[in-house]
PDB file of N, CA and C in Angstrom:
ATOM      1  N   UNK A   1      70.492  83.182  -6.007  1.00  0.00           N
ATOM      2  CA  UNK A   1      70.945  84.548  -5.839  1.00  0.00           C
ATOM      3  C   UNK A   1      70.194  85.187  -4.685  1.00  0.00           C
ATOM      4  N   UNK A   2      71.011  85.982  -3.923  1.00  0.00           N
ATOM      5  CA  UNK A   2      70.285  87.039  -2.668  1.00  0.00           C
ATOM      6  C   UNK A   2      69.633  87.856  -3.178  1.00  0.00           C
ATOM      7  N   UNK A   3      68.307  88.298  -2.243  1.00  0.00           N
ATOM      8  CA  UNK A   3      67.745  89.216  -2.725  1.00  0.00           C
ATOM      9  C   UNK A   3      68.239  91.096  -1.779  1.00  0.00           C
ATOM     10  N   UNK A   4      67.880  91.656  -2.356  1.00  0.00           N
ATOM     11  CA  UNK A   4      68.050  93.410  -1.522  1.00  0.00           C
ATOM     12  C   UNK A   4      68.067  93.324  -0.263  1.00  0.00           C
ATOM     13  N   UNK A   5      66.873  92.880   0.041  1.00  0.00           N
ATOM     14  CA  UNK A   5      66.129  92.818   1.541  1.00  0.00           C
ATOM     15  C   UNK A   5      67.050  91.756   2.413  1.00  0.00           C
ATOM     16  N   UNK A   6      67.829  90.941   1.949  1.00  0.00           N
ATOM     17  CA  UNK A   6      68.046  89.883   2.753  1.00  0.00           C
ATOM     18  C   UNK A   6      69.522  89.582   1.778  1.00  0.00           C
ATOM     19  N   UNK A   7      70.342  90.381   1.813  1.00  0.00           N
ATOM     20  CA  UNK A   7      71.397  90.011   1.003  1.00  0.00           C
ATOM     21  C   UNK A   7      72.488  88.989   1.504  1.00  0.00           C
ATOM     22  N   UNK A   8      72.571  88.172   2.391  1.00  0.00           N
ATOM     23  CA  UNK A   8      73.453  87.226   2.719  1.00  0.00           C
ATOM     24  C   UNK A   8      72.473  85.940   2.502  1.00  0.00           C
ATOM     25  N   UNK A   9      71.530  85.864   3.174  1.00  0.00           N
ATOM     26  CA  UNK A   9      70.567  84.885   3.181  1.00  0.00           C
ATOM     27  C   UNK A   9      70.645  84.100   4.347  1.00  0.00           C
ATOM     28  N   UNK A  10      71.709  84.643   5.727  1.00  0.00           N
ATOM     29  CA  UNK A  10      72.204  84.149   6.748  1.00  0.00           C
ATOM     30  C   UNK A  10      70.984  84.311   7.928  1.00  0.00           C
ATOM     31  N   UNK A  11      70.036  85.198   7.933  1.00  0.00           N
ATOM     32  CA  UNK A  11      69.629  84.856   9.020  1.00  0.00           C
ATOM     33  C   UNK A  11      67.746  84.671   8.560  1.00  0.00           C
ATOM     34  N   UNK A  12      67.836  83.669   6.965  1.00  0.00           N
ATOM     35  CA  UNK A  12      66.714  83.067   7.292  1.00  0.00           C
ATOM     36  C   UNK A  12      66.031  81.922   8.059  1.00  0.00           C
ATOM     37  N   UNK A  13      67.301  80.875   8.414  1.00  0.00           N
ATOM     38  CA  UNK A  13      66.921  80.233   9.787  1.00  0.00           C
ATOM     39  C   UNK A  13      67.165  80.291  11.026  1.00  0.00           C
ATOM     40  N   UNK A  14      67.482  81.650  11.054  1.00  0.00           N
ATOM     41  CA  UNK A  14      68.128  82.297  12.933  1.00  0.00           C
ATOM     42  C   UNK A  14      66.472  82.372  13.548  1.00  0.00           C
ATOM     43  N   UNK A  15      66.817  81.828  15.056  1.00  0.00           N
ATOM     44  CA  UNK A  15      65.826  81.078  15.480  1.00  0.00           C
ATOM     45  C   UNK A  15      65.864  82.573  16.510  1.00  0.00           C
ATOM     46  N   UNK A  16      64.781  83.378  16.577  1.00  0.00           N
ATOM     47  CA  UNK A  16      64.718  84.260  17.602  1.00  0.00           C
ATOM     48  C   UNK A  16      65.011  83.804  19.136  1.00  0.00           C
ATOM     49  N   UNK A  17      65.839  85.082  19.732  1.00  0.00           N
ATOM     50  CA  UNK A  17      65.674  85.061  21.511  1.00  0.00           C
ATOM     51  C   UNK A  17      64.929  84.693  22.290  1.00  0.00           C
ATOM     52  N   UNK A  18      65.020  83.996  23.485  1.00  0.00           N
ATOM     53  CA  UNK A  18      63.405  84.147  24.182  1.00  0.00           C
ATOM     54  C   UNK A  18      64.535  84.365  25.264  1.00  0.00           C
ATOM     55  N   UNK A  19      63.335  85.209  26.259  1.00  0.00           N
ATOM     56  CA  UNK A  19      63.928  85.771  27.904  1.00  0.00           C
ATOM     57  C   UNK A  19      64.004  84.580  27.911  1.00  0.00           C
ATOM     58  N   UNK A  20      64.377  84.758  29.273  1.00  0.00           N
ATOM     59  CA  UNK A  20      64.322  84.086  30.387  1.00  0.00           C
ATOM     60  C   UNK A  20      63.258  84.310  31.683  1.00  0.00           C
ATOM     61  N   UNK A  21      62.580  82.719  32.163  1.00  0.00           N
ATOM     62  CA  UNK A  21      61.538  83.240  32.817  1.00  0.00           C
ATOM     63  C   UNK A  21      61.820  83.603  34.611  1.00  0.00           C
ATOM     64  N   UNK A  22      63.028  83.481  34.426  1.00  0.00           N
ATOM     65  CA  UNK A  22      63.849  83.967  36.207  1.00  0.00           C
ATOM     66  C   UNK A  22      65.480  84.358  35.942  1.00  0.00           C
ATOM     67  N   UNK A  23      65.468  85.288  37.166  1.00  0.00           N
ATOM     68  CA  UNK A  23      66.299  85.578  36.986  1.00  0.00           C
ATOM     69  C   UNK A  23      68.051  84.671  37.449  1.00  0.00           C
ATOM     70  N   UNK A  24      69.020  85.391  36.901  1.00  0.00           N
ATOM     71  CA  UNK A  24      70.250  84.345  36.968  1.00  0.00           C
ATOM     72  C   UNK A  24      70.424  83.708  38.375  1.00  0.00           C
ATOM     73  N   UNK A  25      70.266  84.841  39.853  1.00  0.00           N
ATOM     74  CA  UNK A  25      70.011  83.743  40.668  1.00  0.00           C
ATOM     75  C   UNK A  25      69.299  82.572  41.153  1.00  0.00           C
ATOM     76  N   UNK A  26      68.219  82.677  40.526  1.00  0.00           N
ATOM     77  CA  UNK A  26      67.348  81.811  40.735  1.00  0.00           C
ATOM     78  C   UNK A  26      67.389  80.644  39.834  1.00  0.00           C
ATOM     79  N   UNK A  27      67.755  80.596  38.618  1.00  0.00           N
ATOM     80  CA  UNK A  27      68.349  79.634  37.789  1.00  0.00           C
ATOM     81  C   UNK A  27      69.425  78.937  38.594  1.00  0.00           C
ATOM     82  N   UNK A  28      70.206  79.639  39.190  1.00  0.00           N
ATOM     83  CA  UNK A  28      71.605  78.794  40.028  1.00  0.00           C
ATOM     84  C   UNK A  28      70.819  77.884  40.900  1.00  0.00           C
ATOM     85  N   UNK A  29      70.029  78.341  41.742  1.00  0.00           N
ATOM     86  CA  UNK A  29      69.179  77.394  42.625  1.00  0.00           C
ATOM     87  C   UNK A  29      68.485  76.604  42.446  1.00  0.00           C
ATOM     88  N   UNK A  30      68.371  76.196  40.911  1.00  0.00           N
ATOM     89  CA  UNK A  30      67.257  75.130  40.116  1.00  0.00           C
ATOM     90  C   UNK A  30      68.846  73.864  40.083  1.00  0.00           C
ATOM     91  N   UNK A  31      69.802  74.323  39.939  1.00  0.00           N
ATOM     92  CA  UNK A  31      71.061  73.128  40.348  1.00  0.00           C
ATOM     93  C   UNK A  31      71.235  72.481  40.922  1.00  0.00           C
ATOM     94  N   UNK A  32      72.314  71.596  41.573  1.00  0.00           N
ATOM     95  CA  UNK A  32      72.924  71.181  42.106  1.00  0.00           C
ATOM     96  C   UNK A  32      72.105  72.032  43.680  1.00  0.00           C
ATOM     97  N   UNK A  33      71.971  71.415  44.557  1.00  0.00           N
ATOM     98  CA  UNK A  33      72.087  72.248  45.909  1.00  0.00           C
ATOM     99  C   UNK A  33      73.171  72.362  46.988  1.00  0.00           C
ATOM    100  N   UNK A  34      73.312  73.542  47.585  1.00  0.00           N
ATOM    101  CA  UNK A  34      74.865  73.441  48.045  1.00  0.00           C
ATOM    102  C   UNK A  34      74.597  72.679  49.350  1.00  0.00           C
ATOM    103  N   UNK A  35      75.488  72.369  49.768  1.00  0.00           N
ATOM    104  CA  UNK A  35      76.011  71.383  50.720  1.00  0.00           C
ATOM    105  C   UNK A  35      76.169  72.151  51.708  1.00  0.00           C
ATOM    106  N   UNK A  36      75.484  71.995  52.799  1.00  0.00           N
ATOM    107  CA  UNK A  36      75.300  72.755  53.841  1.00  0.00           C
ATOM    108  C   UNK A  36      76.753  72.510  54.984  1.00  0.00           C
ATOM    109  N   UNK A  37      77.091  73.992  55.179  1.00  0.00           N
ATOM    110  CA  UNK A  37      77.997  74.349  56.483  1.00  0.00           C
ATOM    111  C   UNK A  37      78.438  73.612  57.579  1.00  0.00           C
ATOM    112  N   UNK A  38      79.366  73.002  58.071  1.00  0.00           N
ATOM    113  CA  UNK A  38      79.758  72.646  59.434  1.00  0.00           C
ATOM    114  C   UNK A  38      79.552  73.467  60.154  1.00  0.00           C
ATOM    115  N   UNK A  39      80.151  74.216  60.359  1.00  0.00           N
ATOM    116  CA  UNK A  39      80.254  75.053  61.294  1.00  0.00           C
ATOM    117  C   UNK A  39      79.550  76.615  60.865  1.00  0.00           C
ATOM    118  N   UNK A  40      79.370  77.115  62.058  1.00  0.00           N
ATOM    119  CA  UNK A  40      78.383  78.512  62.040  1.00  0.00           C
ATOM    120  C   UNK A  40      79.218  79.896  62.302  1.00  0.00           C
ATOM    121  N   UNK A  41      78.316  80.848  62.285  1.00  0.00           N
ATOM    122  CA  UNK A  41      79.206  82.064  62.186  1.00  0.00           C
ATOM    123  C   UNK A  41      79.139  82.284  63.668  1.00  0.00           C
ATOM    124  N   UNK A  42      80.535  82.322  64.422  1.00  0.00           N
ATOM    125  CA  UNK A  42      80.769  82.962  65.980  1.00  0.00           C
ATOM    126  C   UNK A  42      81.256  81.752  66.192  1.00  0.00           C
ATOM    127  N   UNK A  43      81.327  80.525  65.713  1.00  0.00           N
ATOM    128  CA  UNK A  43      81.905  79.798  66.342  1.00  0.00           C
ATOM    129  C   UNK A  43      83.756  79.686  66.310  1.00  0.00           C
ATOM    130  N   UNK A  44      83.955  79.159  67.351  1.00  0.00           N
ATOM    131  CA  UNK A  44      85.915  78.998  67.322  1.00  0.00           C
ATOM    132  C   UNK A  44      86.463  77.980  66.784  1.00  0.00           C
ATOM    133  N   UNK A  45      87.666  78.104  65.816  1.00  0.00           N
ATOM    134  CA  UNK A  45      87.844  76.974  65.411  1.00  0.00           C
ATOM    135  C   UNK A  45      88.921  77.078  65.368  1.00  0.00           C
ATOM    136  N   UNK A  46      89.847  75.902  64.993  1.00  0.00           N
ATOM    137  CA  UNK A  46      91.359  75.765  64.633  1.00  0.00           C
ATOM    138  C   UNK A  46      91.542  75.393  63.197  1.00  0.00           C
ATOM    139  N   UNK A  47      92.396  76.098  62.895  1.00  0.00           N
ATOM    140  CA  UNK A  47      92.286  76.720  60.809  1.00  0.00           C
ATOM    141  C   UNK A  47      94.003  76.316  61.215  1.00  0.00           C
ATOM    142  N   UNK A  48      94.279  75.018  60.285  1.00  0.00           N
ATOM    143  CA  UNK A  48      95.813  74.715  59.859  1.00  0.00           C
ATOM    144  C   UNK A  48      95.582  74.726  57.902  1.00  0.00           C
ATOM    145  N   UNK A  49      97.077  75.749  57.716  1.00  0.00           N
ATOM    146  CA  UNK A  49      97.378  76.044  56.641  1.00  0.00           C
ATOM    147  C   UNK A  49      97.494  74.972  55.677  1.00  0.00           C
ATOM    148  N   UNK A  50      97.469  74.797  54.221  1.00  0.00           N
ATOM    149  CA  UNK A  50      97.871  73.935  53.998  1.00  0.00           C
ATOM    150  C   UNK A  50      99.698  74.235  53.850  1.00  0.00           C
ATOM    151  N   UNK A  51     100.049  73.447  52.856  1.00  0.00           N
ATOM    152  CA  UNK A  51     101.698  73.606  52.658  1.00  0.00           C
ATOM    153  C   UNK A  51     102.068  74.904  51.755  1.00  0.00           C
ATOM    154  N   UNK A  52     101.411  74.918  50.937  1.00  0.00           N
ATOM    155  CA  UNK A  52     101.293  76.022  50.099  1.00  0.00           C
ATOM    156  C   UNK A  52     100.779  77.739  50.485  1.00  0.00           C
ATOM    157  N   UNK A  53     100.446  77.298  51.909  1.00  0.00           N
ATOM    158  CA  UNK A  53      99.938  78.911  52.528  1.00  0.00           C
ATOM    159  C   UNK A  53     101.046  79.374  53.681  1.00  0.00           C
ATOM    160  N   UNK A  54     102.340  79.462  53.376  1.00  0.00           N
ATOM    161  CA  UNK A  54     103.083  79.753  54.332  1.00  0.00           C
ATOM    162  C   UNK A  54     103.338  81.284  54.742  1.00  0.00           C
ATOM    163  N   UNK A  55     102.606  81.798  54.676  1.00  0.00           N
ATOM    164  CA  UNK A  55     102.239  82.751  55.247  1.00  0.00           C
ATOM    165  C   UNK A  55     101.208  83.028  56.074  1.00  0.00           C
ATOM    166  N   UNK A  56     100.427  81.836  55.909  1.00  0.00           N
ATOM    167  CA  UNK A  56      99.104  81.915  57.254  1.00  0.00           C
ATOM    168  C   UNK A  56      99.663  81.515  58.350  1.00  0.00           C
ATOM    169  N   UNK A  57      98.958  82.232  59.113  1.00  0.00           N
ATOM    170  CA  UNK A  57      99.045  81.615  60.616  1.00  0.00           C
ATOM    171  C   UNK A  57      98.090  80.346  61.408  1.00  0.00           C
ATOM    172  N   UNK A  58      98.577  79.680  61.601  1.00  0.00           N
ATOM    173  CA  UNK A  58      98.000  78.300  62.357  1.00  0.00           C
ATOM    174  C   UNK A  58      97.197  78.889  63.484  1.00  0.00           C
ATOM    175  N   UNK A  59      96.238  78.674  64.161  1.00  0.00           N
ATOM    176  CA  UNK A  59      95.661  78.686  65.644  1.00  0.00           C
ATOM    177  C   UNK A  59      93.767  78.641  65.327  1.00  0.00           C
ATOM    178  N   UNK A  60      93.637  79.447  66.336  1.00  0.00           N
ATOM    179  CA  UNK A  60      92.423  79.666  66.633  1.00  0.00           C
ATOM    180  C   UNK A  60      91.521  80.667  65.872  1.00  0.00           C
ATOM    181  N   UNK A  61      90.587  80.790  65.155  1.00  0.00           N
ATOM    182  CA  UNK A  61      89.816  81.226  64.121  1.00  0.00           C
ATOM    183  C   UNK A  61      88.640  81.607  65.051  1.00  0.00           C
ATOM    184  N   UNK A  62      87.820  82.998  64.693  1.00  0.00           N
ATOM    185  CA  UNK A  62      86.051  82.967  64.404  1.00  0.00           C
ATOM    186  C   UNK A  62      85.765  83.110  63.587  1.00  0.00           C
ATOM    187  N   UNK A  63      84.503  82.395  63.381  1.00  0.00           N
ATOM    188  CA  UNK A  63      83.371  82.551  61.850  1.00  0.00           C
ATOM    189  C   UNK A  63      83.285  83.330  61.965  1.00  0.00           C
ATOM    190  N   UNK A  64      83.397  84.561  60.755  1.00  0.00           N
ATOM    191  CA  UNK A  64      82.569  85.892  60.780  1.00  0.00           C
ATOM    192  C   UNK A  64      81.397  85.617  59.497  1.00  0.00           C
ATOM    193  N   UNK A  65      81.861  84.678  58.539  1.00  0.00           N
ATOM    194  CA  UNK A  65      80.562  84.679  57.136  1.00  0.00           C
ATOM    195  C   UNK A  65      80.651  83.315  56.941  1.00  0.00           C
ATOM    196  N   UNK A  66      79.617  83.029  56.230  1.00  0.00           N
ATOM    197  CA  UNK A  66      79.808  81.607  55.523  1.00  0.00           C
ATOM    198  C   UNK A  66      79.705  81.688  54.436  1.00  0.00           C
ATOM    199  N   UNK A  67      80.207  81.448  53.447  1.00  0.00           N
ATOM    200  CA  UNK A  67      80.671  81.834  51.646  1.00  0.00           C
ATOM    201  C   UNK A  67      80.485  80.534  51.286  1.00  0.00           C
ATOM    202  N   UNK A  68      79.881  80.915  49.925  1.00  0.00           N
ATOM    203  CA  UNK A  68      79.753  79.258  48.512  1.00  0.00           C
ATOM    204  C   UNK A  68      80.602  78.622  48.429  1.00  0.00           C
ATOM    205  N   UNK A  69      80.747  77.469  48.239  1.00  0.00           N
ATOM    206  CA  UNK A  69      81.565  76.366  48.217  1.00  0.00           C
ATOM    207  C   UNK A  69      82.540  76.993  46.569  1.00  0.00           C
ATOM    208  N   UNK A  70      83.465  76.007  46.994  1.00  0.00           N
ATOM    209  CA  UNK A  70      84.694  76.660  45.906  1.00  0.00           C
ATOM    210  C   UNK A  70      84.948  75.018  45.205  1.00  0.00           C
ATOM    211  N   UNK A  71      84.713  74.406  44.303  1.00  0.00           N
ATOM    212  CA  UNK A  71      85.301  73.212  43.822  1.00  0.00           C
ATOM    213  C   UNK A  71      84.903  72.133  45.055  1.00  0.00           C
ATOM    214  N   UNK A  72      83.661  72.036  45.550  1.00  0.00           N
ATOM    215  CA  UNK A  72      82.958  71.529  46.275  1.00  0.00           C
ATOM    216  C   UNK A  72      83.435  71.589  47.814  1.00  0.00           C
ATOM    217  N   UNK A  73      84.191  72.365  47.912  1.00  0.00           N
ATOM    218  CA  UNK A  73      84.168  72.405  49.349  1.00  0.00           C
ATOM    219  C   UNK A  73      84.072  74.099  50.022  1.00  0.00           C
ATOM    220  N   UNK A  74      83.324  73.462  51.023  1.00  0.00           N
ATOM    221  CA  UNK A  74      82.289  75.056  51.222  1.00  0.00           C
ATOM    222  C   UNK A  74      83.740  76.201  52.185  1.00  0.00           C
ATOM    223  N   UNK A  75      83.373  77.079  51.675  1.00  0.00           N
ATOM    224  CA  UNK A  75      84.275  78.286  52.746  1.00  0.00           C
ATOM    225  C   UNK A  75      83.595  79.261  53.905  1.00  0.00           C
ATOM    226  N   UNK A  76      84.699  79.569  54.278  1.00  0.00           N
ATOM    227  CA  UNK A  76      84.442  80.412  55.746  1.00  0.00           C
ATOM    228  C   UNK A  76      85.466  81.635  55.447  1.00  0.00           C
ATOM    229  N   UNK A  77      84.701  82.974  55.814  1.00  0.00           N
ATOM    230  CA  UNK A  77      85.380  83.860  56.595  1.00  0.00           C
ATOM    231  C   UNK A  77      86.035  84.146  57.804  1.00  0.00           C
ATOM    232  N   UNK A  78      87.398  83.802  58.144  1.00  0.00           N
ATOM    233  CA  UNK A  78      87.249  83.598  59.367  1.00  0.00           C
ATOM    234  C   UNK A  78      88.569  84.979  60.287  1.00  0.00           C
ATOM    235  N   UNK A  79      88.568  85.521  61.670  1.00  0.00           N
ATOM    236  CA  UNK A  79      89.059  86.933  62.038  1.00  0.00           C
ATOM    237  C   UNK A  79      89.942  85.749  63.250  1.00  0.00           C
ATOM    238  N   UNK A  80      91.416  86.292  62.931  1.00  0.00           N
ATOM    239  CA  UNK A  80      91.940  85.268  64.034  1.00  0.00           C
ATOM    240  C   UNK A  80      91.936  85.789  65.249  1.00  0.00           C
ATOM    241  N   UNK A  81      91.902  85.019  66.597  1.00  0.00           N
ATOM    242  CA  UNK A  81      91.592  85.593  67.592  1.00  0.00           C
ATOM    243  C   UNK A  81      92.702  86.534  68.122  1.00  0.00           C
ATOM    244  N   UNK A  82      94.184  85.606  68.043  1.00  0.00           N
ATOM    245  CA  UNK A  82      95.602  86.880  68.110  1.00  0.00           C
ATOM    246  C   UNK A  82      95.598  87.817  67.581  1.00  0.00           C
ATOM    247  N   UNK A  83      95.205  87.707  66.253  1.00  0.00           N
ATOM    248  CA  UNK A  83      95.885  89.872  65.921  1.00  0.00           C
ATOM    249  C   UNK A  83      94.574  89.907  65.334  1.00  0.00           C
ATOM    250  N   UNK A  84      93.538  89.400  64.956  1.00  0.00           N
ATOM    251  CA  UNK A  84      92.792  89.952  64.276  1.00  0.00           C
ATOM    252  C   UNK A  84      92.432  90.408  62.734  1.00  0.00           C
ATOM    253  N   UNK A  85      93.672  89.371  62.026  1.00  0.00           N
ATOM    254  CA  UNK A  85      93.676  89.392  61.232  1.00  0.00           C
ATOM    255  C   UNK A  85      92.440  88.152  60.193  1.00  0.00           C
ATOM    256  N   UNK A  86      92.003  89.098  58.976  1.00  0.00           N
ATOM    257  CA  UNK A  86      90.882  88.015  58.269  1.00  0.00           C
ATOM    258  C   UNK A  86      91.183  87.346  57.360  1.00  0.00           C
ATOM    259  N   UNK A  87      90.968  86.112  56.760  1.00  0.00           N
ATOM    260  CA  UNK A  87      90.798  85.659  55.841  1.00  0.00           C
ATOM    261  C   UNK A  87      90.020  84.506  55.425  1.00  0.00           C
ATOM    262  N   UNK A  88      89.997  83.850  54.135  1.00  0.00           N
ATOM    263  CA  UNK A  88      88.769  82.948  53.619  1.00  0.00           C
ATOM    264  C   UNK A  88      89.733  82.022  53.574  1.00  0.00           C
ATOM    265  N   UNK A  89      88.802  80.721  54.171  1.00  0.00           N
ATOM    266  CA  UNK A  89      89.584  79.347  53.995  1.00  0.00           C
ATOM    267  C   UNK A  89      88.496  78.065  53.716  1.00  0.00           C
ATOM    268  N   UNK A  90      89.243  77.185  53.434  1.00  0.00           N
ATOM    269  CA  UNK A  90      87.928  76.018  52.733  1.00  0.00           C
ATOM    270  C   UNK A  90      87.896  75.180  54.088  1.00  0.00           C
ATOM    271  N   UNK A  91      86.717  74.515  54.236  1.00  0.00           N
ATOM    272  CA  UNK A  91      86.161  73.672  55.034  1.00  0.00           C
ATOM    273  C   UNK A  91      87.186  72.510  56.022  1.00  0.00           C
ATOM    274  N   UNK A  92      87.631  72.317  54.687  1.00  0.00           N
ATOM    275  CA  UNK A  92      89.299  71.067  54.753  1.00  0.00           C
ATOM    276  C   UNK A  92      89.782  71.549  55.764  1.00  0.00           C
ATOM    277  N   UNK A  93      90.009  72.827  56.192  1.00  0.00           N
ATOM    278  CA  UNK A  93      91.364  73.395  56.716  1.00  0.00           C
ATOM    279  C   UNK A  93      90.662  73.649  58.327  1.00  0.00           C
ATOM    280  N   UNK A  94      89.571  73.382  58.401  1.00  0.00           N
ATOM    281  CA  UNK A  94      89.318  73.674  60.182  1.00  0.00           C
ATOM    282  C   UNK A  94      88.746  72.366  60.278  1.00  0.00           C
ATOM    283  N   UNK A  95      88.586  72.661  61.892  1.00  0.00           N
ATOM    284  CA  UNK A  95      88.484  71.321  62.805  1.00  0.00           C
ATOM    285  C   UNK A  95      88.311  72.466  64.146  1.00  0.00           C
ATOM    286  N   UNK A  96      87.500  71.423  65.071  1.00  0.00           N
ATOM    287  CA  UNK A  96      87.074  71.829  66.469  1.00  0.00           C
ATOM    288  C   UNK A  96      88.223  72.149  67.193  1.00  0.00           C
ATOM    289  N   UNK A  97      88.437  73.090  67.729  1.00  0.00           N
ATOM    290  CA  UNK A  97      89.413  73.851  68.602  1.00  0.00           C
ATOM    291  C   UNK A  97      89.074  73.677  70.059  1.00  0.00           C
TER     292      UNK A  97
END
């Protein structure tokens, strides 16, 4: 039978919290390490869509950021040189211009 004080009897083997001794970014960096960049920010590149992005435009790209890898392959911010338009694309998709 339960007593008053403890009427379920559920958390006489609940094992207390402990912090944590760093914080969540720094735990990420005790992982896997990311796989460092081809290419750098300012450089020009040629960014082809895949089949599924038919709305991008094919040509000439600049790095503006370099962003975490997505499903192991690292990304880029990149500002096209014709209109100036931005977007993020994976590693796969450029090559030297």
């Amino acid at each position: 039978m339960t007593s008053k004080a403890n009427p379920s009897g559920l958390y006489v083997k609940a094992m207390p919290l402990q912090r944590a001794n760093s914080s969540p970014h720094q735990r990420r960096e005790k992982g896997r390490p990311m796989a460092a960049h081809m290419f750098e920010v300012g450089q020009a590149l040629f960014f082809s869509p895949s089949i599924f992005e038919g709305a991008s435009r094919e040509g000439t790209y600049r790095v503006v950021r370099l962003l975490p890898a997505d499903g192991g392959d690292n990304q880029y911010r990149l500002k096209c040189e014709a209109d100036g338009h931005e977007r993020v694309v994976r590693e796969s998709q450029l090559s030297l211009g």
